[in-house]
PDB file of N, CA and C in Angstrom:
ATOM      1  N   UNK A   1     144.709-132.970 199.347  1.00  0.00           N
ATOM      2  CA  UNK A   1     143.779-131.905 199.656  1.00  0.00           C
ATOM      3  C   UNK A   1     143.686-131.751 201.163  1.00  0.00           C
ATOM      4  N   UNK A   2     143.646-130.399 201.140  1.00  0.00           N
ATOM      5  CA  UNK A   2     143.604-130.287 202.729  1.00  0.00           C
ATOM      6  C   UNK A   2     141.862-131.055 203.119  1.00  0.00           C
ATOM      7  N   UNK A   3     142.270-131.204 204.946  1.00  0.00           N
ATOM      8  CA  UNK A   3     140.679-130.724 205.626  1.00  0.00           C
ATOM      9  C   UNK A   3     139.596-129.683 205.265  1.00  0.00           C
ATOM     10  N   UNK A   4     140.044-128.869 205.188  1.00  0.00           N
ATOM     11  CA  UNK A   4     138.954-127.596 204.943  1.00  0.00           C
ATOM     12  C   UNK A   4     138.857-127.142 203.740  1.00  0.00           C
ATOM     13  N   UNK A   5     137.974-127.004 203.270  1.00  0.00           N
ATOM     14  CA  UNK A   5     137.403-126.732 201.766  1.00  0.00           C
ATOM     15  C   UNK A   5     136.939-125.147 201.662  1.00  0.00           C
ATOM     16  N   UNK A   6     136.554-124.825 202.704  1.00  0.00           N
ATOM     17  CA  UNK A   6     135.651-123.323 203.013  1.00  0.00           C
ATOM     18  C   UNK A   6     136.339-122.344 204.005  1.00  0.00           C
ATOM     19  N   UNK A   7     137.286-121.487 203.791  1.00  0.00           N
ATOM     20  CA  UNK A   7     137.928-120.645 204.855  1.00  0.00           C
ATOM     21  C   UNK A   7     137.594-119.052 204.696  1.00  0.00           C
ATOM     22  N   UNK A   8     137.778-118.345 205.641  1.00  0.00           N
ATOM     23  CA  UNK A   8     137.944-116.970 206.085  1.00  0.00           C
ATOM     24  C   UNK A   8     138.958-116.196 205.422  1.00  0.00           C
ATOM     25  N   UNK A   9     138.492-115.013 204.472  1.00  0.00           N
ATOM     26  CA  UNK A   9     139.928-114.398 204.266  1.00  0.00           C
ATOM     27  C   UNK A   9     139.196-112.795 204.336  1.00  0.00           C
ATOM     28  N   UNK A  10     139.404-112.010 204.875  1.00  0.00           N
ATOM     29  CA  UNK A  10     139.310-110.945 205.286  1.00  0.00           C
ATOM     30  C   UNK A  10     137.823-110.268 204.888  1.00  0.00           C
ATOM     31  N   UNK A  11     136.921-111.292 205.827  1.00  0.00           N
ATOM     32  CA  UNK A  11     135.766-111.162 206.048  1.00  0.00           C
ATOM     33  C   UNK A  11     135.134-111.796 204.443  1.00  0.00           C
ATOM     34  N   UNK A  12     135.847-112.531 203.997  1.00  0.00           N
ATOM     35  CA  UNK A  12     134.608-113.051 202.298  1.00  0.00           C
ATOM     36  C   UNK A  12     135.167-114.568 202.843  1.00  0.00           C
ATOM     37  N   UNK A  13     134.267-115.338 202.133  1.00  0.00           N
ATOM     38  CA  UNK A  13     134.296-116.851 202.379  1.00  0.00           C
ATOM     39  C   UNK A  13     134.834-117.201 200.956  1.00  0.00           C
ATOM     40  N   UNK A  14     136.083-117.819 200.956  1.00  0.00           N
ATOM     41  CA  UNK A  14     136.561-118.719 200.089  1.00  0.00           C
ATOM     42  C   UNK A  14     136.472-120.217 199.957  1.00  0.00           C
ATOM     43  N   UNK A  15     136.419-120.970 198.489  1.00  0.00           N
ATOM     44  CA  UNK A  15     136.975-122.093 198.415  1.00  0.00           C
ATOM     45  C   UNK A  15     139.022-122.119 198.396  1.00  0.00           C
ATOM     46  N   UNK A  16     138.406-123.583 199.142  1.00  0.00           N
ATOM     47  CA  UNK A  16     140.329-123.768 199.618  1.00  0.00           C
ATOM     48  C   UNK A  16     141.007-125.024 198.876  1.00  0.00           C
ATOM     49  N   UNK A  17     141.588-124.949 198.314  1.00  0.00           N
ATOM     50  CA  UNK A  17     142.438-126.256 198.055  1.00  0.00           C
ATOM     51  C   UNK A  17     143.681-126.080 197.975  1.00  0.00           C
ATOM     52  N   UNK A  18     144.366-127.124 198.467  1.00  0.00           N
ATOM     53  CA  UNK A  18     145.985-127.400 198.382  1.00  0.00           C
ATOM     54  C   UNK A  18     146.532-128.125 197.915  1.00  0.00           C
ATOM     55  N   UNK A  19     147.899-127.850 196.995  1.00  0.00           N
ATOM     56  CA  UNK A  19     148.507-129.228 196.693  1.00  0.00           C
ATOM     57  C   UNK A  19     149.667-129.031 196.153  1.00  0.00           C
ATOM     58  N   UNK A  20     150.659-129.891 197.266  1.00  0.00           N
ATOM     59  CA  UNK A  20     152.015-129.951 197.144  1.00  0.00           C
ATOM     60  C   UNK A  20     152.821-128.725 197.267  1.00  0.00           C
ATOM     61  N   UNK A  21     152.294-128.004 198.432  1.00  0.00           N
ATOM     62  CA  UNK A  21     152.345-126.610 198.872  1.00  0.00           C
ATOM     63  C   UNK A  21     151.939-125.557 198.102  1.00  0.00           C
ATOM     64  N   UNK A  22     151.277-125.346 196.834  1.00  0.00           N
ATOM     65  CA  UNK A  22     150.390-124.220 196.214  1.00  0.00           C
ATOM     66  C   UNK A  22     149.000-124.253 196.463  1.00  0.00           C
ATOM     67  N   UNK A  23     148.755-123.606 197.129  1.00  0.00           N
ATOM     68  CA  UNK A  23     147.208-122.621 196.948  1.00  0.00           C
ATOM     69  C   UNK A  23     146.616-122.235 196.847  1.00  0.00           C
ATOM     70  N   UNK A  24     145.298-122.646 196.281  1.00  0.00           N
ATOM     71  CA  UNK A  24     144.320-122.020 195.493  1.00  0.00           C
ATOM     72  C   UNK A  24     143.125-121.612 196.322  1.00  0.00           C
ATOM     73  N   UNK A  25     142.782-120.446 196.298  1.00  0.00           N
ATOM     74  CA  UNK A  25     141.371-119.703 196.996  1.00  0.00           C
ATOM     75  C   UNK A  25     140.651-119.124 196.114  1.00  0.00           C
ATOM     76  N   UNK A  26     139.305-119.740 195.984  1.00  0.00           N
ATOM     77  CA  UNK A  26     138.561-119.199 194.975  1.00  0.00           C
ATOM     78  C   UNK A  26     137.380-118.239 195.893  1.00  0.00           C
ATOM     79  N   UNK A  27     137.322-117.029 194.920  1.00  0.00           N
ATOM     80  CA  UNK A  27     136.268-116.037 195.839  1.00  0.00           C
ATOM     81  C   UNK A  27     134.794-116.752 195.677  1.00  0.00           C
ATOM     82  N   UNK A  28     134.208-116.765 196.828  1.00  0.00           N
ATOM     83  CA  UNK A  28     132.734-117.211 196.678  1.00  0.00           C
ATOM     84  C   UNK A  28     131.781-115.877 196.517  1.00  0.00           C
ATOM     85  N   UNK A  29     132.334-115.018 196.722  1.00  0.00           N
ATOM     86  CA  UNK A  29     131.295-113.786 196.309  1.00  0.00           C
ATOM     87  C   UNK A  29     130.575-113.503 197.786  1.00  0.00           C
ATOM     88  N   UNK A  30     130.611-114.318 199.005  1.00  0.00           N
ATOM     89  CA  UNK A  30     129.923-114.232 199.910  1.00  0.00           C
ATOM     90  C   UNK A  30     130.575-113.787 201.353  1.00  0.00           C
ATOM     91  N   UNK A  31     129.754-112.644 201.738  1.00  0.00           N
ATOM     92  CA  UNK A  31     130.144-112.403 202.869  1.00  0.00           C
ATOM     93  C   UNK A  31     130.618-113.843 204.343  1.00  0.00           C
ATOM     94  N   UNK A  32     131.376-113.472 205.235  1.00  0.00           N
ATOM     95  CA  UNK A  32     131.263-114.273 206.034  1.00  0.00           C
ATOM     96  C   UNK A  32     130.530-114.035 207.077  1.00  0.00           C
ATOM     97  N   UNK A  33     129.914-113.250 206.926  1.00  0.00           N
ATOM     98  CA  UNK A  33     129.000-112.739 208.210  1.00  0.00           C
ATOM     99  C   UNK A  33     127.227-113.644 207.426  1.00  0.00           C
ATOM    100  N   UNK A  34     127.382-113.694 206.500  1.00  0.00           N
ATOM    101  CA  UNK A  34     125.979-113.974 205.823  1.00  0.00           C
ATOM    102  C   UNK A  34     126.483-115.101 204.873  1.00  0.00           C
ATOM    103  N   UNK A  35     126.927-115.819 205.499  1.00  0.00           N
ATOM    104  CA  UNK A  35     127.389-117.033 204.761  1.00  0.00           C
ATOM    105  C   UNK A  35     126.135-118.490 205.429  1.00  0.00           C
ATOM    106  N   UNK A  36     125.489-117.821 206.978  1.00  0.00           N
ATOM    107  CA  UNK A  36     124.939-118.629 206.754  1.00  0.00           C
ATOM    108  C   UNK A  36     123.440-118.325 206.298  1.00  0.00           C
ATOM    109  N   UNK A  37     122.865-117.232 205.559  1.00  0.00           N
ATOM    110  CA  UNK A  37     121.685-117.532 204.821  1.00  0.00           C
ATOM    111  C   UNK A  37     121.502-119.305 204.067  1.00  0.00           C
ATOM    112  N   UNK A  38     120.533-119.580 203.926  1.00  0.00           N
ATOM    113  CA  UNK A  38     120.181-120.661 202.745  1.00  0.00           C
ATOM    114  C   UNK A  38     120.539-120.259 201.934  1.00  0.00           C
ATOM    115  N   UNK A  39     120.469-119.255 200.951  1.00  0.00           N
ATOM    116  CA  UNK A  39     120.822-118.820 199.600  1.00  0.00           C
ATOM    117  C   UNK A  39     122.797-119.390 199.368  1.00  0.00           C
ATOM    118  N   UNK A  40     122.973-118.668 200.617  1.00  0.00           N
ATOM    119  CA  UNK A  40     124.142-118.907 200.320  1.00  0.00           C
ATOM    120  C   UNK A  40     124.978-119.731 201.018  1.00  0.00           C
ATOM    121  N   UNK A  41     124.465-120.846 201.504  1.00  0.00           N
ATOM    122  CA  UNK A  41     124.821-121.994 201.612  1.00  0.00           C
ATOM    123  C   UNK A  41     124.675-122.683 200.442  1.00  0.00           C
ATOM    124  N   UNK A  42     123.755-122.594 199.611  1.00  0.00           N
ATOM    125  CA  UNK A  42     123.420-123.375 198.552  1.00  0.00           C
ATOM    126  C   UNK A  42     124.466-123.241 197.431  1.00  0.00           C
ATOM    127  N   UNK A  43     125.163-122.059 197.502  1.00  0.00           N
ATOM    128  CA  UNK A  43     126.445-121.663 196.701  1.00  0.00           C
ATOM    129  C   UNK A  43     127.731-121.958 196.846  1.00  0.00           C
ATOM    130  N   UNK A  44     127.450-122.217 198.140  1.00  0.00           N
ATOM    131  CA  UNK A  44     129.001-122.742 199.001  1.00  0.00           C
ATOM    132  C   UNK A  44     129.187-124.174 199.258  1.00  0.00           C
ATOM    133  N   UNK A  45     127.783-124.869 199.132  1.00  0.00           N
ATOM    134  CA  UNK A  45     128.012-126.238 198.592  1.00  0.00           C
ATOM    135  C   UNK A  45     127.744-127.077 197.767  1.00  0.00           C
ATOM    136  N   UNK A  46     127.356-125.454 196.908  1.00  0.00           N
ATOM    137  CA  UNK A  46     127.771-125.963 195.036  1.00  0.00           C
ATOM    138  C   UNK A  46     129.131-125.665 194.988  1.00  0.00           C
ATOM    139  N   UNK A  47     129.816-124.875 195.235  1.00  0.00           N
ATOM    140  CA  UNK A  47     130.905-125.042 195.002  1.00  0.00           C
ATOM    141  C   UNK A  47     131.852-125.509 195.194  1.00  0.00           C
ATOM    142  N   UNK A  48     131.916-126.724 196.737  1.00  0.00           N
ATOM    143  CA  UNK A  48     132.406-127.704 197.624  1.00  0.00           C
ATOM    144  C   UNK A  48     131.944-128.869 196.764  1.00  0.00           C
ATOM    145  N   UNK A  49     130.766-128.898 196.377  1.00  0.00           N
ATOM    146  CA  UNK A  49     130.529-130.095 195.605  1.00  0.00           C
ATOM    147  C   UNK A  49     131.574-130.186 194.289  1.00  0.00           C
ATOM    148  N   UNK A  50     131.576-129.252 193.575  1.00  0.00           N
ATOM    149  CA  UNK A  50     131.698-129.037 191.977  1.00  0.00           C
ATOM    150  C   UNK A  50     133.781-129.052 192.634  1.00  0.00           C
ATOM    151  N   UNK A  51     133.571-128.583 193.408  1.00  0.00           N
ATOM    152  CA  UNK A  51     135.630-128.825 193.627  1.00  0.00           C
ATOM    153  C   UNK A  51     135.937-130.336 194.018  1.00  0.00           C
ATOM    154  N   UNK A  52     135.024-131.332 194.779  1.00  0.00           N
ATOM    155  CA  UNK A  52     135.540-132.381 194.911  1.00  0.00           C
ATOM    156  C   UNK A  52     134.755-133.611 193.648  1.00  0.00           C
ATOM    157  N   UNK A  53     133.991-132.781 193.041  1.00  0.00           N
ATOM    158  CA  UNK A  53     134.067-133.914 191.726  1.00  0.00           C
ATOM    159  C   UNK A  53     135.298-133.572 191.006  1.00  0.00           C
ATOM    160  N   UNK A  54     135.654-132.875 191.114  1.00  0.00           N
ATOM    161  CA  UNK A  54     136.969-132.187 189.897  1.00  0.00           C
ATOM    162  C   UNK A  54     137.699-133.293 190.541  1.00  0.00           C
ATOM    163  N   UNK A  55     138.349-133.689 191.638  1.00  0.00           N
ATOM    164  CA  UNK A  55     139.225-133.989 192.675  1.00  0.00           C
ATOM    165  C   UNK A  55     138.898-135.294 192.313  1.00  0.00           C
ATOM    166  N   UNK A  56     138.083-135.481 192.719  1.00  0.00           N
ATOM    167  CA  UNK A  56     137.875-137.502 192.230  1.00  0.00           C
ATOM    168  C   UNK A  56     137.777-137.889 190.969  1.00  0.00           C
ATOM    169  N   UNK A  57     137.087-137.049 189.768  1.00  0.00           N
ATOM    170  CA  UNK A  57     137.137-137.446 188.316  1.00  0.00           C
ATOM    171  C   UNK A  57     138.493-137.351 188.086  1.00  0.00           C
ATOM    172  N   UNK A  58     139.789-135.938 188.315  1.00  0.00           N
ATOM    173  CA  UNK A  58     140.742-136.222 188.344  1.00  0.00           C
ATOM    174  C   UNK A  58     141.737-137.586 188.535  1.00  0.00           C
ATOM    175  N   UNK A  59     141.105-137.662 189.885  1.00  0.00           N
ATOM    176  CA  UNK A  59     141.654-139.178 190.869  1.00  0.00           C
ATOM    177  C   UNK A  59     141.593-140.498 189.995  1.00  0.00           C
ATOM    178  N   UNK A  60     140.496-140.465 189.714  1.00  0.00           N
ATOM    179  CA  UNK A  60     140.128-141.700 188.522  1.00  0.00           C
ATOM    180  C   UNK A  60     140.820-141.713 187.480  1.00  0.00           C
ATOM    181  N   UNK A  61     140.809-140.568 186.615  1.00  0.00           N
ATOM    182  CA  UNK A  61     141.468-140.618 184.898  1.00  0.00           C
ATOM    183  C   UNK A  61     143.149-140.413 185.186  1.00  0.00           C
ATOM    184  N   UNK A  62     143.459-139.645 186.077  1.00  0.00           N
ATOM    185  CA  UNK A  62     144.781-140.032 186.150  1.00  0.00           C
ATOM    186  C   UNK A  62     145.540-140.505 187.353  1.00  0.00           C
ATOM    187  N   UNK A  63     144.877-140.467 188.628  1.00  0.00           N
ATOM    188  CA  UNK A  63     145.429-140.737 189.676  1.00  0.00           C
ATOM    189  C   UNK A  63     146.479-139.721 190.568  1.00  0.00           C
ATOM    190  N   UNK A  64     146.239-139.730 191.337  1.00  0.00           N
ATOM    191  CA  UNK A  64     146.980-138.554 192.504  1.00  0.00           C
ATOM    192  C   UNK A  64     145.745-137.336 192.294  1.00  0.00           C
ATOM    193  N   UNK A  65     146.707-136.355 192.737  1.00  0.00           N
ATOM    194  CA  UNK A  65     145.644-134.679 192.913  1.00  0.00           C
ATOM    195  C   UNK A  65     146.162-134.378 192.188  1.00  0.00           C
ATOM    196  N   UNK A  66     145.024-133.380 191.338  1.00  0.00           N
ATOM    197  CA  UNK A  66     145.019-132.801 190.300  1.00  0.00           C
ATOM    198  C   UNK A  66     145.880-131.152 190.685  1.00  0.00           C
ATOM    199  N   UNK A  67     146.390-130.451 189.940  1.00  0.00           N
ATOM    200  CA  UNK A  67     147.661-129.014 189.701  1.00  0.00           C
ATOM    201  C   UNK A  67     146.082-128.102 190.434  1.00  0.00           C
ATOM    202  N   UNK A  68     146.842-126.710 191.119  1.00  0.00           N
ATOM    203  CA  UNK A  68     146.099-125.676 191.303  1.00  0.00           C
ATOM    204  C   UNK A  68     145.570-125.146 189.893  1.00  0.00           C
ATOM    205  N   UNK A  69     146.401-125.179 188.859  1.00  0.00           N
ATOM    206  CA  UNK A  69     145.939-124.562 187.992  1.00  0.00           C
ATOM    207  C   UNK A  69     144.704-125.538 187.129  1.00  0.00           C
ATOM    208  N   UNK A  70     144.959-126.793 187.319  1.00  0.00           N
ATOM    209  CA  UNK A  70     143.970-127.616 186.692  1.00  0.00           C
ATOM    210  C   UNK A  70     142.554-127.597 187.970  1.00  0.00           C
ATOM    211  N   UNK A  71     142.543-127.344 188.773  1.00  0.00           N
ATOM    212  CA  UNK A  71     141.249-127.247 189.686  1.00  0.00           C
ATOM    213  C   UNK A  71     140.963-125.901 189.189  1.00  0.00           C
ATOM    214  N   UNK A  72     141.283-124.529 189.163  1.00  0.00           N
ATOM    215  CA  UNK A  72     141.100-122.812 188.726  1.00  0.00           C
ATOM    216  C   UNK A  72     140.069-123.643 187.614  1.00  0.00           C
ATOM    217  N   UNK A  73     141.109-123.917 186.602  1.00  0.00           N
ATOM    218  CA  UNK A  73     140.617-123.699 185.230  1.00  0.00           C
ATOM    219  C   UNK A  73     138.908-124.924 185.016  1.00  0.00           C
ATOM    220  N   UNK A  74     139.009-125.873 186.017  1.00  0.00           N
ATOM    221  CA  UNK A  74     137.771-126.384 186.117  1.00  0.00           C
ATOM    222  C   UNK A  74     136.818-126.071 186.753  1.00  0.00           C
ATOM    223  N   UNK A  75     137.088-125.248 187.712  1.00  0.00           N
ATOM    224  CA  UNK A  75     135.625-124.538 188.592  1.00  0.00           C
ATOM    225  C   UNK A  75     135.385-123.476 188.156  1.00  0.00           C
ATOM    226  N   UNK A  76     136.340-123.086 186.468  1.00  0.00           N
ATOM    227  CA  UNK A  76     135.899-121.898 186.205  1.00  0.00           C
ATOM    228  C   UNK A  76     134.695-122.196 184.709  1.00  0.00           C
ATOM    229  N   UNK A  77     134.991-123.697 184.431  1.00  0.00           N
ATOM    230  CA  UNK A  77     134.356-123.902 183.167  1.00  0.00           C
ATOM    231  C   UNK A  77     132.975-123.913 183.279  1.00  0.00           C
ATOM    232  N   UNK A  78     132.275-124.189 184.600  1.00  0.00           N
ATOM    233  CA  UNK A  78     130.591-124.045 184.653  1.00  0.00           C
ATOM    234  C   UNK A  78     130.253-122.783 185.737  1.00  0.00           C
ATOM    235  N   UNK A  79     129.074-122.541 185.364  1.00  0.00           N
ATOM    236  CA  UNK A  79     128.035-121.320 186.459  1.00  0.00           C
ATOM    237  C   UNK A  79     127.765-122.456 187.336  1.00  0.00           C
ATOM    238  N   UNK A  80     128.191-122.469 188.571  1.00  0.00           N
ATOM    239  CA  UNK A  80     127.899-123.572 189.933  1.00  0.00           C
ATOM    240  C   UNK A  80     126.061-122.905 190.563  1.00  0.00           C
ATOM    241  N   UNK A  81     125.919-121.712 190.455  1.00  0.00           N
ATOM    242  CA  UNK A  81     124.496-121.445 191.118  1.00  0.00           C
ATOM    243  C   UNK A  81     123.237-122.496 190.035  1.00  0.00           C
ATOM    244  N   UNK A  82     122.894-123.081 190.385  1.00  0.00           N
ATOM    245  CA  UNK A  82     121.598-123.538 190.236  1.00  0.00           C
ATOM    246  C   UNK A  82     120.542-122.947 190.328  1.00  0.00           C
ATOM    247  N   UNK A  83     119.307-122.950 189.506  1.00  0.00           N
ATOM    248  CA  UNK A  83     118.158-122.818 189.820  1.00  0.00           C
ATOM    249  C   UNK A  83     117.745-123.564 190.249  1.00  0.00           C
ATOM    250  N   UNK A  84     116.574-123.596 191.213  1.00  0.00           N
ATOM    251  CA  UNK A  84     115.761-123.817 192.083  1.00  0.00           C
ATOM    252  C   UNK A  84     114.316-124.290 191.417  1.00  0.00           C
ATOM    253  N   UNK A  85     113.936-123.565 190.789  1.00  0.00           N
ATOM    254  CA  UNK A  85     112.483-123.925 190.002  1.00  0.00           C
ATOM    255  C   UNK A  85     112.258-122.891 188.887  1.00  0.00           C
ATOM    256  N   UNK A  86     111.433-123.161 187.809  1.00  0.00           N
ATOM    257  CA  UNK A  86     111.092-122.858 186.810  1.00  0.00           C
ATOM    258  C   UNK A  86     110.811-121.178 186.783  1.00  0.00           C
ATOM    259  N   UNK A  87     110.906-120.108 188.010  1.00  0.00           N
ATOM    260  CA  UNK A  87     110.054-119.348 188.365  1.00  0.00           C
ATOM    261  C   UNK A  87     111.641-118.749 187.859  1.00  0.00           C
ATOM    262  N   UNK A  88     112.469-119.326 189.396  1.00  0.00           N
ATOM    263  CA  UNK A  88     114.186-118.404 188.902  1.00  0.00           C
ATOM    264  C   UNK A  88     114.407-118.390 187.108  1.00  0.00           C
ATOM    265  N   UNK A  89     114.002-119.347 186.326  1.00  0.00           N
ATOM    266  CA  UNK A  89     114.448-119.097 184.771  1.00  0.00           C
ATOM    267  C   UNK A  89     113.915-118.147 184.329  1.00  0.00           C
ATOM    268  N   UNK A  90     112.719-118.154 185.139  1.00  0.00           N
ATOM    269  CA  UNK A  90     111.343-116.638 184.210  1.00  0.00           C
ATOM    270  C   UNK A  90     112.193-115.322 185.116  1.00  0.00           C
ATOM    271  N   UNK A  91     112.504-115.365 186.397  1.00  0.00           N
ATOM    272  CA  UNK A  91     112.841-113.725 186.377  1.00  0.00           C
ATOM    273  C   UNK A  91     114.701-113.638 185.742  1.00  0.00           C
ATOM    274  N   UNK A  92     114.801-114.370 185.558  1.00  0.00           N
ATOM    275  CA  UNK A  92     116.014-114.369 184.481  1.00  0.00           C
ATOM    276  C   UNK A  92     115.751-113.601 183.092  1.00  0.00           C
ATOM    277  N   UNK A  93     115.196-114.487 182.651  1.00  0.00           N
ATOM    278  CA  UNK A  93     114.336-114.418 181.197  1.00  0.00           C
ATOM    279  C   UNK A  93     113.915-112.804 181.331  1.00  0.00           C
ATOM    280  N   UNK A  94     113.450-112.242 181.837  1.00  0.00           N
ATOM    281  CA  UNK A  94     112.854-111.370 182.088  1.00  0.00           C
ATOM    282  C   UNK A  94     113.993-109.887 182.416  1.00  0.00           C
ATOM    283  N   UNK A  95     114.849-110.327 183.420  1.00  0.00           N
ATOM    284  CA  UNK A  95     116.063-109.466 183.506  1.00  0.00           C
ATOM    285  C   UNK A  95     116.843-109.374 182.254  1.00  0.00           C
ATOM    286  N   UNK A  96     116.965-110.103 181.426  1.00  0.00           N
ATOM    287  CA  UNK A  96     117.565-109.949 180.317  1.00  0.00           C
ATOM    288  C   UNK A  96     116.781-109.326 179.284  1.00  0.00           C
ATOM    289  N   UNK A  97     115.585-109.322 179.043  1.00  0.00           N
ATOM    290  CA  UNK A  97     114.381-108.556 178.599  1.00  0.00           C
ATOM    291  C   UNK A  97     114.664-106.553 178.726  1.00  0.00           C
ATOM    292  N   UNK A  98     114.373-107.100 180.375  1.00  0.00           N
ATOM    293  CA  UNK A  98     115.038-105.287 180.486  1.00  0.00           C
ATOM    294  C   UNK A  98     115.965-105.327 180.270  1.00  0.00           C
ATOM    295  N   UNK A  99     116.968-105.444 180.315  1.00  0.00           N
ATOM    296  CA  UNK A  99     118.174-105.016 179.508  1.00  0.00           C
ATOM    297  C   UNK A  99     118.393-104.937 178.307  1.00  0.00           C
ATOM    298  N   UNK A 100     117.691-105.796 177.642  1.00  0.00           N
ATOM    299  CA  UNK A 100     118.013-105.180 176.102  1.00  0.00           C
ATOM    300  C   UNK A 100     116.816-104.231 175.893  1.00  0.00           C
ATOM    301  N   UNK A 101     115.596-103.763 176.787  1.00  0.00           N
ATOM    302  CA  UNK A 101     115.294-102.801 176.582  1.00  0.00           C
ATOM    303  C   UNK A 101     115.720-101.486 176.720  1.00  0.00           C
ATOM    304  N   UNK A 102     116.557-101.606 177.712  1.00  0.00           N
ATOM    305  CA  UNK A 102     117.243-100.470 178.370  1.00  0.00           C
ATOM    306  C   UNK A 102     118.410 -99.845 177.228  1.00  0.00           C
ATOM    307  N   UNK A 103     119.002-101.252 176.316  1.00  0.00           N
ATOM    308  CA  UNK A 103     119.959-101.019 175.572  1.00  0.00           C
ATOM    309  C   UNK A 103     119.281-100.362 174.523  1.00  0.00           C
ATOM    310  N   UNK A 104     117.932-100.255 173.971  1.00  0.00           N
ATOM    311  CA  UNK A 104     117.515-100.026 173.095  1.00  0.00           C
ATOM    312  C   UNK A 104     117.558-101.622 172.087  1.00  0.00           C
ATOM    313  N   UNK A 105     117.425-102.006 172.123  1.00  0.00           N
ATOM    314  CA  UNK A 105     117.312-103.680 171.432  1.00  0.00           C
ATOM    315  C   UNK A 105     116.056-104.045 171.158  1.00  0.00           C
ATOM    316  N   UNK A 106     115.139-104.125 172.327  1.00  0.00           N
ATOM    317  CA  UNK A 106     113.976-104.140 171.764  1.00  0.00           C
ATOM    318  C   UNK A 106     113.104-103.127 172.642  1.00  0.00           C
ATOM    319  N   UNK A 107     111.565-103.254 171.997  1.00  0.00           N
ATOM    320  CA  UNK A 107     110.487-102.830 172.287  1.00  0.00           C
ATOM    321  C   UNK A 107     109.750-102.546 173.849  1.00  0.00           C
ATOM    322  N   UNK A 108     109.118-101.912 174.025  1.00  0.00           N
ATOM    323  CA  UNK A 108     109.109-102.520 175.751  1.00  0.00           C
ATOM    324  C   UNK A 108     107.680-103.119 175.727  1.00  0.00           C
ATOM    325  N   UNK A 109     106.633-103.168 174.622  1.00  0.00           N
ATOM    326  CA  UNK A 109     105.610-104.050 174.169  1.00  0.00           C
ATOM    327  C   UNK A 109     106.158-105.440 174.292  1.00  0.00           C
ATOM    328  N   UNK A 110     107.375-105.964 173.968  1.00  0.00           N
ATOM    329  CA  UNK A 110     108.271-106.916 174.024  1.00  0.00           C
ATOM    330  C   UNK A 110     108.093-107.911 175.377  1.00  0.00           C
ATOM    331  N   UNK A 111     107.971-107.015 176.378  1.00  0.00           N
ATOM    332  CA  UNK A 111     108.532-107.097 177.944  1.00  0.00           C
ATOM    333  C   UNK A 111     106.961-107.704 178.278  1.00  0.00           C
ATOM    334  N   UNK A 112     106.202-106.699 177.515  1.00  0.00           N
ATOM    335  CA  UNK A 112     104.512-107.044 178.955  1.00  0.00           C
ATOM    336  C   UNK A 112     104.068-108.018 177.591  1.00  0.00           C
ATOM    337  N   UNK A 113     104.197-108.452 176.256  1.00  0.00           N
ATOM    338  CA  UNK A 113     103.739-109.928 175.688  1.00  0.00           C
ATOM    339  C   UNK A 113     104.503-111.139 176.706  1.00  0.00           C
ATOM    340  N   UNK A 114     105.618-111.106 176.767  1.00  0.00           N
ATOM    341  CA  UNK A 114     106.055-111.803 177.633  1.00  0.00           C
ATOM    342  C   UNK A 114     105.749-112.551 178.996  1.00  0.00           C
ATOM    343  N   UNK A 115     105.109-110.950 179.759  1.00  0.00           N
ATOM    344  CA  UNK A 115     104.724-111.169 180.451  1.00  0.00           C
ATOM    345  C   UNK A 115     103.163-111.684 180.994  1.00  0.00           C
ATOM    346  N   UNK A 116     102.489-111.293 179.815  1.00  0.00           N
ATOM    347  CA  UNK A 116     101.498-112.180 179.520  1.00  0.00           C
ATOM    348  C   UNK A 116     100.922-113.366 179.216  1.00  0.00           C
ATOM    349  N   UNK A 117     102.202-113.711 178.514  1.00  0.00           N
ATOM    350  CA  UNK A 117     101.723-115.301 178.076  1.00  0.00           C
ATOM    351  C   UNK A 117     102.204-116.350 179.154  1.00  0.00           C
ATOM    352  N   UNK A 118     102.147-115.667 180.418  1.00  0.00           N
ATOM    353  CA  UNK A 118     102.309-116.743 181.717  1.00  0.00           C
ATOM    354  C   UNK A 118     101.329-116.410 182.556  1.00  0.00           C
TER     355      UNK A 118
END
């Protein structure tokens, strides 16, 4: 694995890994100009984190570095953003609410019980 985990590619911040000359850059979704908010630091080293457990659980069960395609296919198997506190699950909970109101799914009585019983 290379040094750098986090590089520049035409103004978006990627994850970086290398191995045995193939290259893998995963999009972080984040500007590089606003890479350093908190928010999105917190994304960029969830996702620095979640690439070098891959890298060492790899390391352990079989030894050496793990294929580009076996790092892809593991940073693609979990949602790396975290919540923060109980509040981010409720406006979740809640965004998904409107939307299936919007879809016609449910009620919009649905939305303000909901929002009541907190």
């Amino acid at each position: 694995m290379k040094d750098k985990e986090v590089v520049q590619l035409n103004g978006k911040v990627f994850i970086y890994y290398s191995n045995k000359g193939l290259v893998l850059r995963l999009s972080t979704g984040i500007d590089w100009k606003t890479q350093s908010k908190p928010e999105n630091q917190k994304t960029i080293n969830g996702l620095v984190n979640k690439l070098r457990d891959t890298i060492t659980s790899y390391r352990i069960e079989f030894g050496g570095n793990p294929s580009r395609d076996y790092v892809r296919s593991k940073m693609k198997d979990e949602n790396i953003q975290e919540k923060s506190c109980l509040m981010d699950y409720y406006k979740e909970f809640l965004s998904c609410k409107n939307t299936q109101i919007k879809n016609g799914n449910l009620k919009p009585q649905t939305l303000i019980d909901s929002i009541k019983c907190c």
